[in-house]
C-alpha atoms as a PDB file:
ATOM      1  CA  UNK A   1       6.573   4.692 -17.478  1.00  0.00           C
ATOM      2  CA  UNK A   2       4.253   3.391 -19.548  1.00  0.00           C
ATOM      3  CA  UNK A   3       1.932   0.641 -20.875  1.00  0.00           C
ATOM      4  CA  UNK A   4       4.615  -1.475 -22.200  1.00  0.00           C
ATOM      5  CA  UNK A   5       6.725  -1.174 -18.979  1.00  0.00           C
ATOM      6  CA  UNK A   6       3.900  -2.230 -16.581  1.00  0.00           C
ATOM      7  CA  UNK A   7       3.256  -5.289 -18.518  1.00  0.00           C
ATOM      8  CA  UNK A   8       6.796  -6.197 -18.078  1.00  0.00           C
ATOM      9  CA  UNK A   9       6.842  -5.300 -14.680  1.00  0.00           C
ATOM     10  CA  UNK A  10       3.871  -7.828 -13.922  1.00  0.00           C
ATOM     11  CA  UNK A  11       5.367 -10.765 -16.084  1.00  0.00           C
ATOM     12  CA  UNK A  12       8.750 -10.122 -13.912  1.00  0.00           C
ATOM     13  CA  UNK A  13       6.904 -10.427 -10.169  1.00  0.00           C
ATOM     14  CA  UNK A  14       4.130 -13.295 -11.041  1.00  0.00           C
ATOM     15  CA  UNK A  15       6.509 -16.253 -10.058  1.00  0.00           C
ATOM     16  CA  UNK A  16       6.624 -14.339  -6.434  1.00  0.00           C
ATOM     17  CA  UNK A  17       3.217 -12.899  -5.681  1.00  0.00           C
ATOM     18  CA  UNK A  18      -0.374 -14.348  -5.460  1.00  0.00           C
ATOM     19  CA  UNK A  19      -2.964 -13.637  -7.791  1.00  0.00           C
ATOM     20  CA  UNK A  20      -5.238 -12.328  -5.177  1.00  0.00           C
ATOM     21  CA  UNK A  21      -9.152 -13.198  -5.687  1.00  0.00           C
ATOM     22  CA  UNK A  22     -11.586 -10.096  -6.050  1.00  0.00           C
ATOM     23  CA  UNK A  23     -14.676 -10.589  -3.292  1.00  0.00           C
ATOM     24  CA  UNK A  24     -17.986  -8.961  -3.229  1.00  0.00           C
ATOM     25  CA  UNK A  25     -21.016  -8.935  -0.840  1.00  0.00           C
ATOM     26  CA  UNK A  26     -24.560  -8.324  -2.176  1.00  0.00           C
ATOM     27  CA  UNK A  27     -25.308  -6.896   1.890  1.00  0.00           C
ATOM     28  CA  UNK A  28     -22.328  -4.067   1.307  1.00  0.00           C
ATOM     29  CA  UNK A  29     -23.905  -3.573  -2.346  1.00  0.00           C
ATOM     30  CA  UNK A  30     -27.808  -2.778  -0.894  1.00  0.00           C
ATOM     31  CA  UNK A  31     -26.078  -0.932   1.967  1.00  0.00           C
ATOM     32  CA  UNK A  32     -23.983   1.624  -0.529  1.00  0.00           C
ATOM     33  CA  UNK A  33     -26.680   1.283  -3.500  1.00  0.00           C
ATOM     34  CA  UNK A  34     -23.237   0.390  -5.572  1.00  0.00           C
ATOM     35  CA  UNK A  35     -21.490  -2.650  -7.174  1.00  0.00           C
ATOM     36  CA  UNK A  36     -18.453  -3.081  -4.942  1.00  0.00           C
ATOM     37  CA  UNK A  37     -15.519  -5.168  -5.527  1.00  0.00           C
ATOM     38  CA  UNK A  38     -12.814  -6.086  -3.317  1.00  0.00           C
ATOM     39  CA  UNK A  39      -8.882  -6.867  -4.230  1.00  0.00           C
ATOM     40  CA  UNK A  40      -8.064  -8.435  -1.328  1.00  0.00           C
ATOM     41  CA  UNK A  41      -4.405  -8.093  -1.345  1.00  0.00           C
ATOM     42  CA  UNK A  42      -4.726  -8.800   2.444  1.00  0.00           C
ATOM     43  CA  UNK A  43      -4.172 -12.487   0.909  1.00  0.00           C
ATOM     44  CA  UNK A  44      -1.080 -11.640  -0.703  1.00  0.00           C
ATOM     45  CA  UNK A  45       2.298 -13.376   0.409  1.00  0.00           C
ATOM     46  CA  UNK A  46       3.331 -12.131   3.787  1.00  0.00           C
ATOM     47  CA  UNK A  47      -0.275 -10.214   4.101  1.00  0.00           C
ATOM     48  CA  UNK A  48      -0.053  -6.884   1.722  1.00  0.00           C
ATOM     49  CA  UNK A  49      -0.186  -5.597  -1.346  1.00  0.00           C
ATOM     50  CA  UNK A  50       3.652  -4.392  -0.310  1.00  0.00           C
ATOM     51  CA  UNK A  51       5.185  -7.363  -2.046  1.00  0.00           C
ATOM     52  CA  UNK A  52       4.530  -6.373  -4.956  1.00  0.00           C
ATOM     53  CA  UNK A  53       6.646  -3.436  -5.242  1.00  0.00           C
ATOM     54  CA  UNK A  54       9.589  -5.225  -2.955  1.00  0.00           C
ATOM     55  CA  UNK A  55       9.925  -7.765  -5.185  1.00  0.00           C
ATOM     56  CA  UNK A  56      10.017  -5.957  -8.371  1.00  0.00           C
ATOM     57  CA  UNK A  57      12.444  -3.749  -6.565  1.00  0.00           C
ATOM     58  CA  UNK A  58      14.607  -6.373  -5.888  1.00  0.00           C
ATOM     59  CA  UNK A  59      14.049  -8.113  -9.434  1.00  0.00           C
ATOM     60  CA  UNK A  60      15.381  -4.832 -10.617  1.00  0.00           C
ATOM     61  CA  UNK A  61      18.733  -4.881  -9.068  1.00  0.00           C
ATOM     62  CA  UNK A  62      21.962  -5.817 -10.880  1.00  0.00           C
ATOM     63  CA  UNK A  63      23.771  -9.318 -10.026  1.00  0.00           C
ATOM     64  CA  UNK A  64      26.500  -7.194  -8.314  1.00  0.00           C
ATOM     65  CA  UNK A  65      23.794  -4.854  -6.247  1.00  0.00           C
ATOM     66  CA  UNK A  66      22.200  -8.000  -5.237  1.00  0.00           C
ATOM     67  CA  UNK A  67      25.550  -9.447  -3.815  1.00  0.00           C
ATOM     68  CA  UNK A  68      25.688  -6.763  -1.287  1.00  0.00           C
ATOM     69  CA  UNK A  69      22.030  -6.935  -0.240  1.00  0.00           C
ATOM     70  CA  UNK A  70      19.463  -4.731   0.335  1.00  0.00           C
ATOM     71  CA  UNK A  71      18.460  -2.223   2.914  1.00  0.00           C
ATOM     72  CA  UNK A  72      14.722  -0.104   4.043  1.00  0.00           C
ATOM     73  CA  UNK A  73      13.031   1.410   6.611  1.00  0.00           C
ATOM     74  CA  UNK A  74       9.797   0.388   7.614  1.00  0.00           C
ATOM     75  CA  UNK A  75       7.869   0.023  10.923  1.00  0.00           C
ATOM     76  CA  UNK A  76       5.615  -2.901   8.750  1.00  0.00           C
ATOM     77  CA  UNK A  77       4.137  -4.138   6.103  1.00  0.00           C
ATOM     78  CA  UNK A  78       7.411  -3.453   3.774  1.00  0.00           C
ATOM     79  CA  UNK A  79       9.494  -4.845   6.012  1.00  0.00           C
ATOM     80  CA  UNK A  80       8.374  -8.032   6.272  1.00  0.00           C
ATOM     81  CA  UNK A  81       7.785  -7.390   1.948  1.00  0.00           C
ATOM     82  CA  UNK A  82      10.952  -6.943   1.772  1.00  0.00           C
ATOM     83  CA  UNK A  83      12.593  -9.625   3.852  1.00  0.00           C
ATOM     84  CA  UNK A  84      10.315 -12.099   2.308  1.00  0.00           C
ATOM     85  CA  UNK A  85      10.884 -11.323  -1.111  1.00  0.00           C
ATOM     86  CA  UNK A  86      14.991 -11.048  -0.236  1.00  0.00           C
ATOM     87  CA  UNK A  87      14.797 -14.845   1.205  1.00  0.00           C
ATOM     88  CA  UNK A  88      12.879 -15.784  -1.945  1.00  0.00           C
ATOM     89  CA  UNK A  89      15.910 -14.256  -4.439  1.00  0.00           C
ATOM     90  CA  UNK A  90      18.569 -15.431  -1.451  1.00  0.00           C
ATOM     91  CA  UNK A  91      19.677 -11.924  -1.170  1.00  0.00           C
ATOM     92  CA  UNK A  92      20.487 -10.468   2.602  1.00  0.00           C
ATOM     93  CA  UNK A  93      17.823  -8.156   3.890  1.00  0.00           C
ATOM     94  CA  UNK A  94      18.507  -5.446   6.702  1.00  0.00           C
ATOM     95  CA  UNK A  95      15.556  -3.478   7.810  1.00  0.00           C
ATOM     96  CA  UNK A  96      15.751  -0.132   9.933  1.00  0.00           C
ATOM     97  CA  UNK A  97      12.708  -0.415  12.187  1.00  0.00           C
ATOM     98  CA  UNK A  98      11.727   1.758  14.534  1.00  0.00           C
ATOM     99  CA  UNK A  99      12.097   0.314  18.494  1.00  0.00           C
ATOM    100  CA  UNK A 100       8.263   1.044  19.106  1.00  0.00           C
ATOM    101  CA  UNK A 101       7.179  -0.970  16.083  1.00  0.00           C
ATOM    102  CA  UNK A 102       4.784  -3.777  17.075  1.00  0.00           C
ATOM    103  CA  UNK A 103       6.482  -6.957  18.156  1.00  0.00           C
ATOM    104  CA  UNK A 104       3.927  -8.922  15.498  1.00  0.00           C
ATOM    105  CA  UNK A 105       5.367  -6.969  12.815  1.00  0.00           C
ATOM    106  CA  UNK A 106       9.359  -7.760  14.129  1.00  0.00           C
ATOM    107  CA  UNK A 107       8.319 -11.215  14.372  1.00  0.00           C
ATOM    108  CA  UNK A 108       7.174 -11.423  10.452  1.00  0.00           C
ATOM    109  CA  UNK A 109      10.514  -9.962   9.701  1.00  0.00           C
ATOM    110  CA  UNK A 110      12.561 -12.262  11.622  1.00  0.00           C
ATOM    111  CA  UNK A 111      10.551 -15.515  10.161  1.00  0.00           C
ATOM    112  CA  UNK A 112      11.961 -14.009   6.526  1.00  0.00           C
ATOM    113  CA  UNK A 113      15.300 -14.164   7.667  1.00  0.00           C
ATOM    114  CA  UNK A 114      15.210 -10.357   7.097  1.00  0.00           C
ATOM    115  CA  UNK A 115      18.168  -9.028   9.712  1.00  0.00           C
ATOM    116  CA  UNK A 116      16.435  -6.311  12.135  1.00  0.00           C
ATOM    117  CA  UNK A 117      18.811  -2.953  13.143  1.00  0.00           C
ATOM    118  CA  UNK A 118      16.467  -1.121  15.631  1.00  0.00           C
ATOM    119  CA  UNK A 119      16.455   2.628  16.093  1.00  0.00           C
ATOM    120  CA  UNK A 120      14.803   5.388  17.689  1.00  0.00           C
ATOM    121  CA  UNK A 121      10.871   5.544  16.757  1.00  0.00           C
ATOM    122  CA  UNK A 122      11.813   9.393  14.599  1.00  0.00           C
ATOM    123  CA  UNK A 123      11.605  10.032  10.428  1.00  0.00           C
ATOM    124  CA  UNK A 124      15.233  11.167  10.815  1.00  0.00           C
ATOM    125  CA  UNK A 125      16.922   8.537  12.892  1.00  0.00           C
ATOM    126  CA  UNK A 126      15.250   5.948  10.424  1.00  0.00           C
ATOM    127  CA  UNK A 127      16.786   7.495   7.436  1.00  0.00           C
ATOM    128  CA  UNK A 128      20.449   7.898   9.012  1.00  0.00           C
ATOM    129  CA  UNK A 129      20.324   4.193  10.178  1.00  0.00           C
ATOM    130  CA  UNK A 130      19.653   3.002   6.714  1.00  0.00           C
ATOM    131  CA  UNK A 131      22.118   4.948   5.052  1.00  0.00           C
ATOM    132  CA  UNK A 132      24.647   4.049   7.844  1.00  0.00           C
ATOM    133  CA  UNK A 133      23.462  -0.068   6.847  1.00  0.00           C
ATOM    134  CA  UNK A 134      24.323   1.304   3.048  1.00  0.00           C
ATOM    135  CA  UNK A 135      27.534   2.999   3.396  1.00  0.00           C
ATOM    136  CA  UNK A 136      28.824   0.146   5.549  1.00  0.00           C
ATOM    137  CA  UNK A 137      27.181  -3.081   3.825  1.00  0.00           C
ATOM    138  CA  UNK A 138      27.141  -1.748   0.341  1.00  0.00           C
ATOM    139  CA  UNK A 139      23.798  -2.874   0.411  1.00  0.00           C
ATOM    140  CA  UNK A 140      21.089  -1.266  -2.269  1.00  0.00           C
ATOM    141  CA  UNK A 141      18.622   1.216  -0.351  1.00  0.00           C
ATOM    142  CA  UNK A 142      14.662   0.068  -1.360  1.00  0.00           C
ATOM    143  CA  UNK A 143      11.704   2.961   0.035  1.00  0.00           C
ATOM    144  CA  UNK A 144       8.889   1.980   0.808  1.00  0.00           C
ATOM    145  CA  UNK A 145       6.463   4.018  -1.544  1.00  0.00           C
ATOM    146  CA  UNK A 146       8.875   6.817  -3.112  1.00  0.00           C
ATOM    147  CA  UNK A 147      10.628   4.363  -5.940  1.00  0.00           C
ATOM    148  CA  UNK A 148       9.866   4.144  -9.177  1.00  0.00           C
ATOM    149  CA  UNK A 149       9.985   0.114  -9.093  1.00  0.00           C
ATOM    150  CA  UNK A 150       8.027   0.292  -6.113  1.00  0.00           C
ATOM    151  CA  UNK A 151       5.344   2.638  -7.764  1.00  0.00           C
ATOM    152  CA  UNK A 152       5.391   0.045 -10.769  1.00  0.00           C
ATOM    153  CA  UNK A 153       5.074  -2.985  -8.836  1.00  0.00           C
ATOM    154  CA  UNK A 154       2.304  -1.795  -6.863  1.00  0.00           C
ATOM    155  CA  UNK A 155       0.423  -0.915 -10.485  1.00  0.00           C
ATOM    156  CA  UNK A 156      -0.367  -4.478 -10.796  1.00  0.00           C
ATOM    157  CA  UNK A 157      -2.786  -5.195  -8.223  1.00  0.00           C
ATOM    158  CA  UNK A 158      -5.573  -2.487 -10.415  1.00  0.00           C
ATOM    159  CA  UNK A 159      -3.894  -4.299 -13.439  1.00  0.00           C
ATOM    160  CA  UNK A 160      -5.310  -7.421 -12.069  1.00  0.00           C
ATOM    161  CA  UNK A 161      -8.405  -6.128 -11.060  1.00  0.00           C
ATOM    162  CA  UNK A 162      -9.362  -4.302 -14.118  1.00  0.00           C
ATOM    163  CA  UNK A 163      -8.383  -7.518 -16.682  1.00  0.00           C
ATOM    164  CA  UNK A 164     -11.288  -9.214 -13.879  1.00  0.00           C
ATOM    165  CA  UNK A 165     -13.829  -6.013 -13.988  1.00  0.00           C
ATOM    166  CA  UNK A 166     -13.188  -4.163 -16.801  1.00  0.00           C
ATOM    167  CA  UNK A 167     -16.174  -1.625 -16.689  1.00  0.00           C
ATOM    168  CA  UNK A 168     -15.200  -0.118 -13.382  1.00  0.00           C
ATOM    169  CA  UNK A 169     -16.270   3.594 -12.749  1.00  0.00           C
ATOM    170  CA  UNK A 170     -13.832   3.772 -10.289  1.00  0.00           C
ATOM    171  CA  UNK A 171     -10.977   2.476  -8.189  1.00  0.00           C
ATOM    172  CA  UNK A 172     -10.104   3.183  -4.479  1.00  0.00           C
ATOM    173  CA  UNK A 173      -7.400   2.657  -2.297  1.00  0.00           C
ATOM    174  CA  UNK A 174      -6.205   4.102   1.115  1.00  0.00           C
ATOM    175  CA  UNK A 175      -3.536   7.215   0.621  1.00  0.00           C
ATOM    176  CA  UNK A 176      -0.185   7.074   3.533  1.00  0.00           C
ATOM    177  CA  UNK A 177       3.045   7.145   1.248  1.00  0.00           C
ATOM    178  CA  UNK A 178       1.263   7.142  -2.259  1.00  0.00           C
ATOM    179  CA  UNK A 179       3.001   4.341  -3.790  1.00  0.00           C
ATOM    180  CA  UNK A 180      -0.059   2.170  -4.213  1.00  0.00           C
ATOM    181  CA  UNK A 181      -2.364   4.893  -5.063  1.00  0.00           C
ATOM    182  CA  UNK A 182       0.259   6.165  -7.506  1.00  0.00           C
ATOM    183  CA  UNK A 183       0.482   2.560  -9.222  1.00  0.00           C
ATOM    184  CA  UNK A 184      -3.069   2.295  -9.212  1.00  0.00           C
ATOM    185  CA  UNK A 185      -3.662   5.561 -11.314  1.00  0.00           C
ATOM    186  CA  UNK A 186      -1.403   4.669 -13.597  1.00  0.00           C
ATOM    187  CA  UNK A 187      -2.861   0.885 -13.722  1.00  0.00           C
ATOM    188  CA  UNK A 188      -6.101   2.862 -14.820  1.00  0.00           C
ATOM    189  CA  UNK A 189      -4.761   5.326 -16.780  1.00  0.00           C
ATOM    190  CA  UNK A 190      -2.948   2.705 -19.365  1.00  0.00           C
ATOM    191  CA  UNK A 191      -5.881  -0.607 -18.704  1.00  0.00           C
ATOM    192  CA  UNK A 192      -9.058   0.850 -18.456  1.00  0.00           C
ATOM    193  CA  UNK A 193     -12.097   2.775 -19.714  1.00  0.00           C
ATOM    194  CA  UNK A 194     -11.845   5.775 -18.197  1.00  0.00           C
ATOM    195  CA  UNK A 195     -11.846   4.580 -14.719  1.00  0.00           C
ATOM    196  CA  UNK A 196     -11.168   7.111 -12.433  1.00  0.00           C
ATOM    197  CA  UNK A 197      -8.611   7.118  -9.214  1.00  0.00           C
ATOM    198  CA  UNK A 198      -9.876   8.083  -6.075  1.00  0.00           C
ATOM    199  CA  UNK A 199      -7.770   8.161  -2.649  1.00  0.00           C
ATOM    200  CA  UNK A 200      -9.236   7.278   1.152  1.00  0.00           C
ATOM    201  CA  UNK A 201      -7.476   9.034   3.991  1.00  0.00           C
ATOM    202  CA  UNK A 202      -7.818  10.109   7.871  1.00  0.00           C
ATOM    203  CA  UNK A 203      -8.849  13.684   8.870  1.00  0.00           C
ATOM    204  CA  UNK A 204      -6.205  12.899  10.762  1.00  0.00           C
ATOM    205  CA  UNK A 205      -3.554  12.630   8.618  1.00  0.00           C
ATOM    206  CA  UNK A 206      -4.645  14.512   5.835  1.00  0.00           C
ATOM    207  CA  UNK A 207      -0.982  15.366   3.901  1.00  0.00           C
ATOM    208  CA  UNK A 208      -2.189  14.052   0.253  1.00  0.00           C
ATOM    209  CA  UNK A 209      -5.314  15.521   0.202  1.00  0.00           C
ATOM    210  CA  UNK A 210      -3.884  19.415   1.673  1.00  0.00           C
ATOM    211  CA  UNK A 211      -0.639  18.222  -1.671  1.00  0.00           C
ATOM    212  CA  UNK A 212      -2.692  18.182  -4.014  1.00  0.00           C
ATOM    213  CA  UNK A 213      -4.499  21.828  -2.858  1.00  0.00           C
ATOM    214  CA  UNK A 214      -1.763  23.653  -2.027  1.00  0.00           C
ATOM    215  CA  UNK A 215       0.749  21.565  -5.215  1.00  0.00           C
ATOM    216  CA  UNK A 216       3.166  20.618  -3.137  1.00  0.00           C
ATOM    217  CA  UNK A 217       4.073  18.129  -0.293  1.00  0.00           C
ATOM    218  CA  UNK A 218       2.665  18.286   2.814  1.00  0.00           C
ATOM    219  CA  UNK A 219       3.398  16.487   5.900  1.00  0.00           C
ATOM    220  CA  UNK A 220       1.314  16.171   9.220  1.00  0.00           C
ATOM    221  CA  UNK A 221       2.591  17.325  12.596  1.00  0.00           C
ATOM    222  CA  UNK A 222       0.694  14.616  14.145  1.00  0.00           C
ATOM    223  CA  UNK A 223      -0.512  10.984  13.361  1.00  0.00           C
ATOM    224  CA  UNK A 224      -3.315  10.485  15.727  1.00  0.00           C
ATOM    225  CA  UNK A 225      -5.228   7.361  13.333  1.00  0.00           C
ATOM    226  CA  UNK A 226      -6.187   4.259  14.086  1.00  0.00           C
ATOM    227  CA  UNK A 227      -4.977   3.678  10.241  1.00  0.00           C
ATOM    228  CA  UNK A 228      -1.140   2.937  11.468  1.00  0.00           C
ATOM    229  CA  UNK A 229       0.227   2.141   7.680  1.00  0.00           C
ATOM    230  CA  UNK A 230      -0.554   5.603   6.868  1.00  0.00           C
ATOM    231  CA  UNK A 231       1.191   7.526   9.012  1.00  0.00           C
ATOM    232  CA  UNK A 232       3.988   8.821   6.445  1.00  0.00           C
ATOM    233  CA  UNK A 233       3.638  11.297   3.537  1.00  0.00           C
ATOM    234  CA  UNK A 234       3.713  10.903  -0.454  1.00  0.00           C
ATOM    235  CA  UNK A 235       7.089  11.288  -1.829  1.00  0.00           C
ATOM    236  CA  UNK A 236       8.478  13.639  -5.292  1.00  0.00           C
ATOM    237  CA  UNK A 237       8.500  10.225  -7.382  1.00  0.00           C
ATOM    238  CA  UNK A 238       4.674   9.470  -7.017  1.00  0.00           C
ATOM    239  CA  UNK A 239       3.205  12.609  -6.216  1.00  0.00           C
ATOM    240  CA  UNK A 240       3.044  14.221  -9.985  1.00  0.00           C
ATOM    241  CA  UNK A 241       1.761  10.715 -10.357  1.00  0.00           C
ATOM    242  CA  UNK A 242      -1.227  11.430  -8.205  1.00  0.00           C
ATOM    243  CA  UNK A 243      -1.054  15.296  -9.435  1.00  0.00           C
ATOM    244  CA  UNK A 244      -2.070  14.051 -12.960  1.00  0.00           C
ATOM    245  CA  UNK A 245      -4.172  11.010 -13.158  1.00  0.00           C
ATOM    246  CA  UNK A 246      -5.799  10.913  -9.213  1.00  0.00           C
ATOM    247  CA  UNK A 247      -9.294  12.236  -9.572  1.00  0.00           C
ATOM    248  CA  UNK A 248      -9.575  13.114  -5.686  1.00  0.00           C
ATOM    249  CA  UNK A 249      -9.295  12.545  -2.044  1.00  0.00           C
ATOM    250  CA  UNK A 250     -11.709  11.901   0.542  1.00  0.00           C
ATOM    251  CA  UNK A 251     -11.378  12.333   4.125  1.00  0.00           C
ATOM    252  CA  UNK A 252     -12.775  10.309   6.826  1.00  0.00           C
ATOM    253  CA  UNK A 253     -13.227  10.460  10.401  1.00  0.00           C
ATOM    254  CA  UNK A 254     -11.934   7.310  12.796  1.00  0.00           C
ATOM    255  CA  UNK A 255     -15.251   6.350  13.774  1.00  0.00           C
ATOM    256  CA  UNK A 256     -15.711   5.713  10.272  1.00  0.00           C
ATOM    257  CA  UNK A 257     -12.920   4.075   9.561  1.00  0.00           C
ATOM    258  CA  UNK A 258     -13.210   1.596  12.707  1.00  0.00           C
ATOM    259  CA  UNK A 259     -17.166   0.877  11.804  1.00  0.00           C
ATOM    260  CA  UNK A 260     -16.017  -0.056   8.233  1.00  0.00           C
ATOM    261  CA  UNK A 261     -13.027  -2.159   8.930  1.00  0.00           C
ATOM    262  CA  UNK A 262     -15.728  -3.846  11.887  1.00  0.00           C
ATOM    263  CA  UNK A 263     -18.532  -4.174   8.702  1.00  0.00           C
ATOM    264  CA  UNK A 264     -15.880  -6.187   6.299  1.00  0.00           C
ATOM    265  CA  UNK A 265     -14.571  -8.259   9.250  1.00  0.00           C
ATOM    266  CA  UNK A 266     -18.459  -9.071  10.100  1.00  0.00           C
ATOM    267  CA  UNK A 267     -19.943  -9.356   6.374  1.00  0.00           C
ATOM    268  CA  UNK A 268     -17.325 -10.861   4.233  1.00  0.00           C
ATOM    269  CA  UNK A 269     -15.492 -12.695   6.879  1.00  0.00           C
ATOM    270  CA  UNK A 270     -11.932 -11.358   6.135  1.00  0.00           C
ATOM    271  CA  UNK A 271      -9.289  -9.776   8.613  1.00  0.00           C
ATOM    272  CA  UNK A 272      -8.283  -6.448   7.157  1.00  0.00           C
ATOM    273  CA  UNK A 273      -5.853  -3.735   8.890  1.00  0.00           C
ATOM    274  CA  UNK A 274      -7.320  -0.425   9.780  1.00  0.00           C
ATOM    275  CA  UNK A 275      -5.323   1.517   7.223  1.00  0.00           C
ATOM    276  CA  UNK A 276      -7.432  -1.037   4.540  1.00  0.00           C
ATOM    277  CA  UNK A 277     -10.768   0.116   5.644  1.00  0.00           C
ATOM    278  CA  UNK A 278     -10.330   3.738   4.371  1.00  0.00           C
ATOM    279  CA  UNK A 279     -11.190   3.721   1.238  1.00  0.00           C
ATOM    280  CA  UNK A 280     -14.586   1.455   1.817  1.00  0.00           C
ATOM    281  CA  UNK A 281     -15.115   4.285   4.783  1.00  0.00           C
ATOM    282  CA  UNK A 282     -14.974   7.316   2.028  1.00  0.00           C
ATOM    283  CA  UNK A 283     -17.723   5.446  -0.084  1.00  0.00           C
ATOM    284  CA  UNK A 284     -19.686   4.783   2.971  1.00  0.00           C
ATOM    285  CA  UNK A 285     -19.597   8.750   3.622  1.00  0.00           C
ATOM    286  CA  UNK A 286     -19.743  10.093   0.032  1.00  0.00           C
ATOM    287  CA  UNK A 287     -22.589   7.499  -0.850  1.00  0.00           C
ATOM    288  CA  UNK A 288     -24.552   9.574  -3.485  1.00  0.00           C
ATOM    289  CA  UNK A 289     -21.508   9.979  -5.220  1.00  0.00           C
ATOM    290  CA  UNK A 290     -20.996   6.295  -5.537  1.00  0.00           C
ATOM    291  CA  UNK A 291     -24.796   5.516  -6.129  1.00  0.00           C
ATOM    292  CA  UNK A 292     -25.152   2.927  -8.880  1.00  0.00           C
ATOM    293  CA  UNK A 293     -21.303   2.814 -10.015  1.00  0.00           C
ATOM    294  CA  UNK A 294     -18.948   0.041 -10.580  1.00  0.00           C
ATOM    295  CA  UNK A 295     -16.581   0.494  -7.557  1.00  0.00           C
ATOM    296  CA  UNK A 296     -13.331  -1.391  -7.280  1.00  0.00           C
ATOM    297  CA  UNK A 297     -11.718  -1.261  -3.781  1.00  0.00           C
ATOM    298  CA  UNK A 298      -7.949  -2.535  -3.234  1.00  0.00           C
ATOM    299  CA  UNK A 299      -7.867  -4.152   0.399  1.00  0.00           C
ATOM    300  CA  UNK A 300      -4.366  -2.892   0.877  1.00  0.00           C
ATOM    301  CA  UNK A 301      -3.337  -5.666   3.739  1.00  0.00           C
ATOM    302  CA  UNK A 302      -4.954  -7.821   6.533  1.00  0.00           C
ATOM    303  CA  UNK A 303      -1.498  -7.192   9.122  1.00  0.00           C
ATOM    304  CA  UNK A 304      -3.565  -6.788  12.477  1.00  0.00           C
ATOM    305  CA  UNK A 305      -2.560  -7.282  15.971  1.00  0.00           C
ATOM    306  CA  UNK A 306      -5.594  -9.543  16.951  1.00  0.00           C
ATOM    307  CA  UNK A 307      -4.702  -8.292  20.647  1.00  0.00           C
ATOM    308  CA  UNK A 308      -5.193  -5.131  19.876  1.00  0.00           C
ATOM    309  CA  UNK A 309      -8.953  -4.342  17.800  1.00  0.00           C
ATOM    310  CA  UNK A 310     -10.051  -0.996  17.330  1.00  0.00           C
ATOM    311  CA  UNK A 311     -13.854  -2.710  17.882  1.00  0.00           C
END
């Protein structure tokens, strides 16, 4: 992976993906004694910064692979990424989700023409389903965060943001599979000055931040966070990503994370999910840290169930 790569990667997905706009508010700024910028990928096609990665993914596979179609399992945001961008390239989508994923989330899918297989709501039973979907349909297997294509499609939101703020200190995002963190450090590591990487995640689902102690994966016995998208752990293809160019990772509580999602909902007027509000939480904790920097945030998605607030 490197500079040359990315670039190419980002020329290859434009025709498919927004160029999200980068928001501020002058009320967060006095409030965090920071510059803060917001990627708000929560305006991306189908709602995430996920279709980045499934389209370059997809854009990646041979004629022949793309014949047979392609195959994930997701309970969200990459399903629906992935079924979008499949209709897009008129490839056949099948997505493995989960029988207790929300019905908002099966309805995105099905409106992309992506072809739902349901299956019990466990790690394992996702993973034999797809593979069962592969062996059967011949149809290329795409992960959500754990792909190199994935990792490299997901670079080009910070790509984006840093050609539009060059002089950032430092870049943000929320931490559940480490795709998007992992393509953001390496966004900064080949486009910027020296802009560091720093993850958001929940006390409550603290894997990344107990990886990169202990220098190898963790996983979490339980998932008890309001931040549903990161409810999964970082993977061996983009965790000696985040082992060499992530500066850190902060922990929050869900109080915070709920009164930060509430504060960009009331202040800048957006919808963002839970799992989006993490990173803006960790600044709102660790504010002397941030005091007077240049702070890029990526708003990972805006996917909520409206029925179903947090505040």
């Amino acid at each position: 992976m490197n500079k040359e790569t990315l670039i190419e990667v980002h020329n290859r997905i434009k025709p498919f993906i927004h160029k999200t706009p980068v928001l501020s508010s002058s009320l967060i700024n006095e409030m965090v004694s920071a510059n803060v910028v917001f990627k708000c990928e929560n305006f991306q096609k189908m709602g995430a910064f996920k279709m980045r990665g499934a389209a370059n993914a997809i854009l990646s596979l041979s004629d022949e692979e793309r014949k047979c179609g392609v195959v994930t399992h997701s309970s969200g945001n990459f399903a629906q990424a992935v079924s979008l961008a499949a209709q897009k390239l008129d490839v056949k989508a099948y997505i493995v989700m989960p029988e207790n994923a929300p019905q908002v989330k099966k309805n995105g899918v099905k409106t992309y023409e992506g072809e739902i297989i349901e299956c019990e709501s466990t790690l394992k039973a996702r993973e034999a389903t797809a593979n069962k979907v592969k062996e059967e349909k011949g149809a290329s297997f795409l992960h959500p965060s754990n792909q190199d294509e994935v990792i490299l499609g997901n670079s080009t939101a910070a790509i984006e943001l840093i050609e539009e703020y060059p002089e950032l200190d430092v870049i943000l995002t929320p931490v559940g599979g480490g795709g998007l963190i992992a393509g953001t450090a390496l966004a900064a590591h080949y486009f910027s000055n020296n802009c560091k990487v720093i993850g958001g995640e929940p006390m409550e689902a603290d894997d990344a931040y107990r990886s990169l102690i202990s220098g190898k994966i963790e996983t979490n016995d339980s998932f008890h966070t309001v931040a549903d998208g990161l409810r999964t752990h970082l993977g061996e293809r983009n965790f000696p990503i985040i082992q060499k160019y992530v500066d850190k990772i902060i922990r929050v509580e869900e109080d915070e994370i709920i009164n930060a999602m509430q504060l960009i909902w009331e202040r800048m007027k957006i919808i963002i999910e839970p799992s989006c509000a993490v990173p803006f939480a960790a600044v709102l904790r660790n504010k002397e840290e941030f005091r007077n920097k240049k702070i890029g945030i990526i708003l990972s998605g805006g996917n909520v169930d409206v029925k179903n607030l947090p505040f």
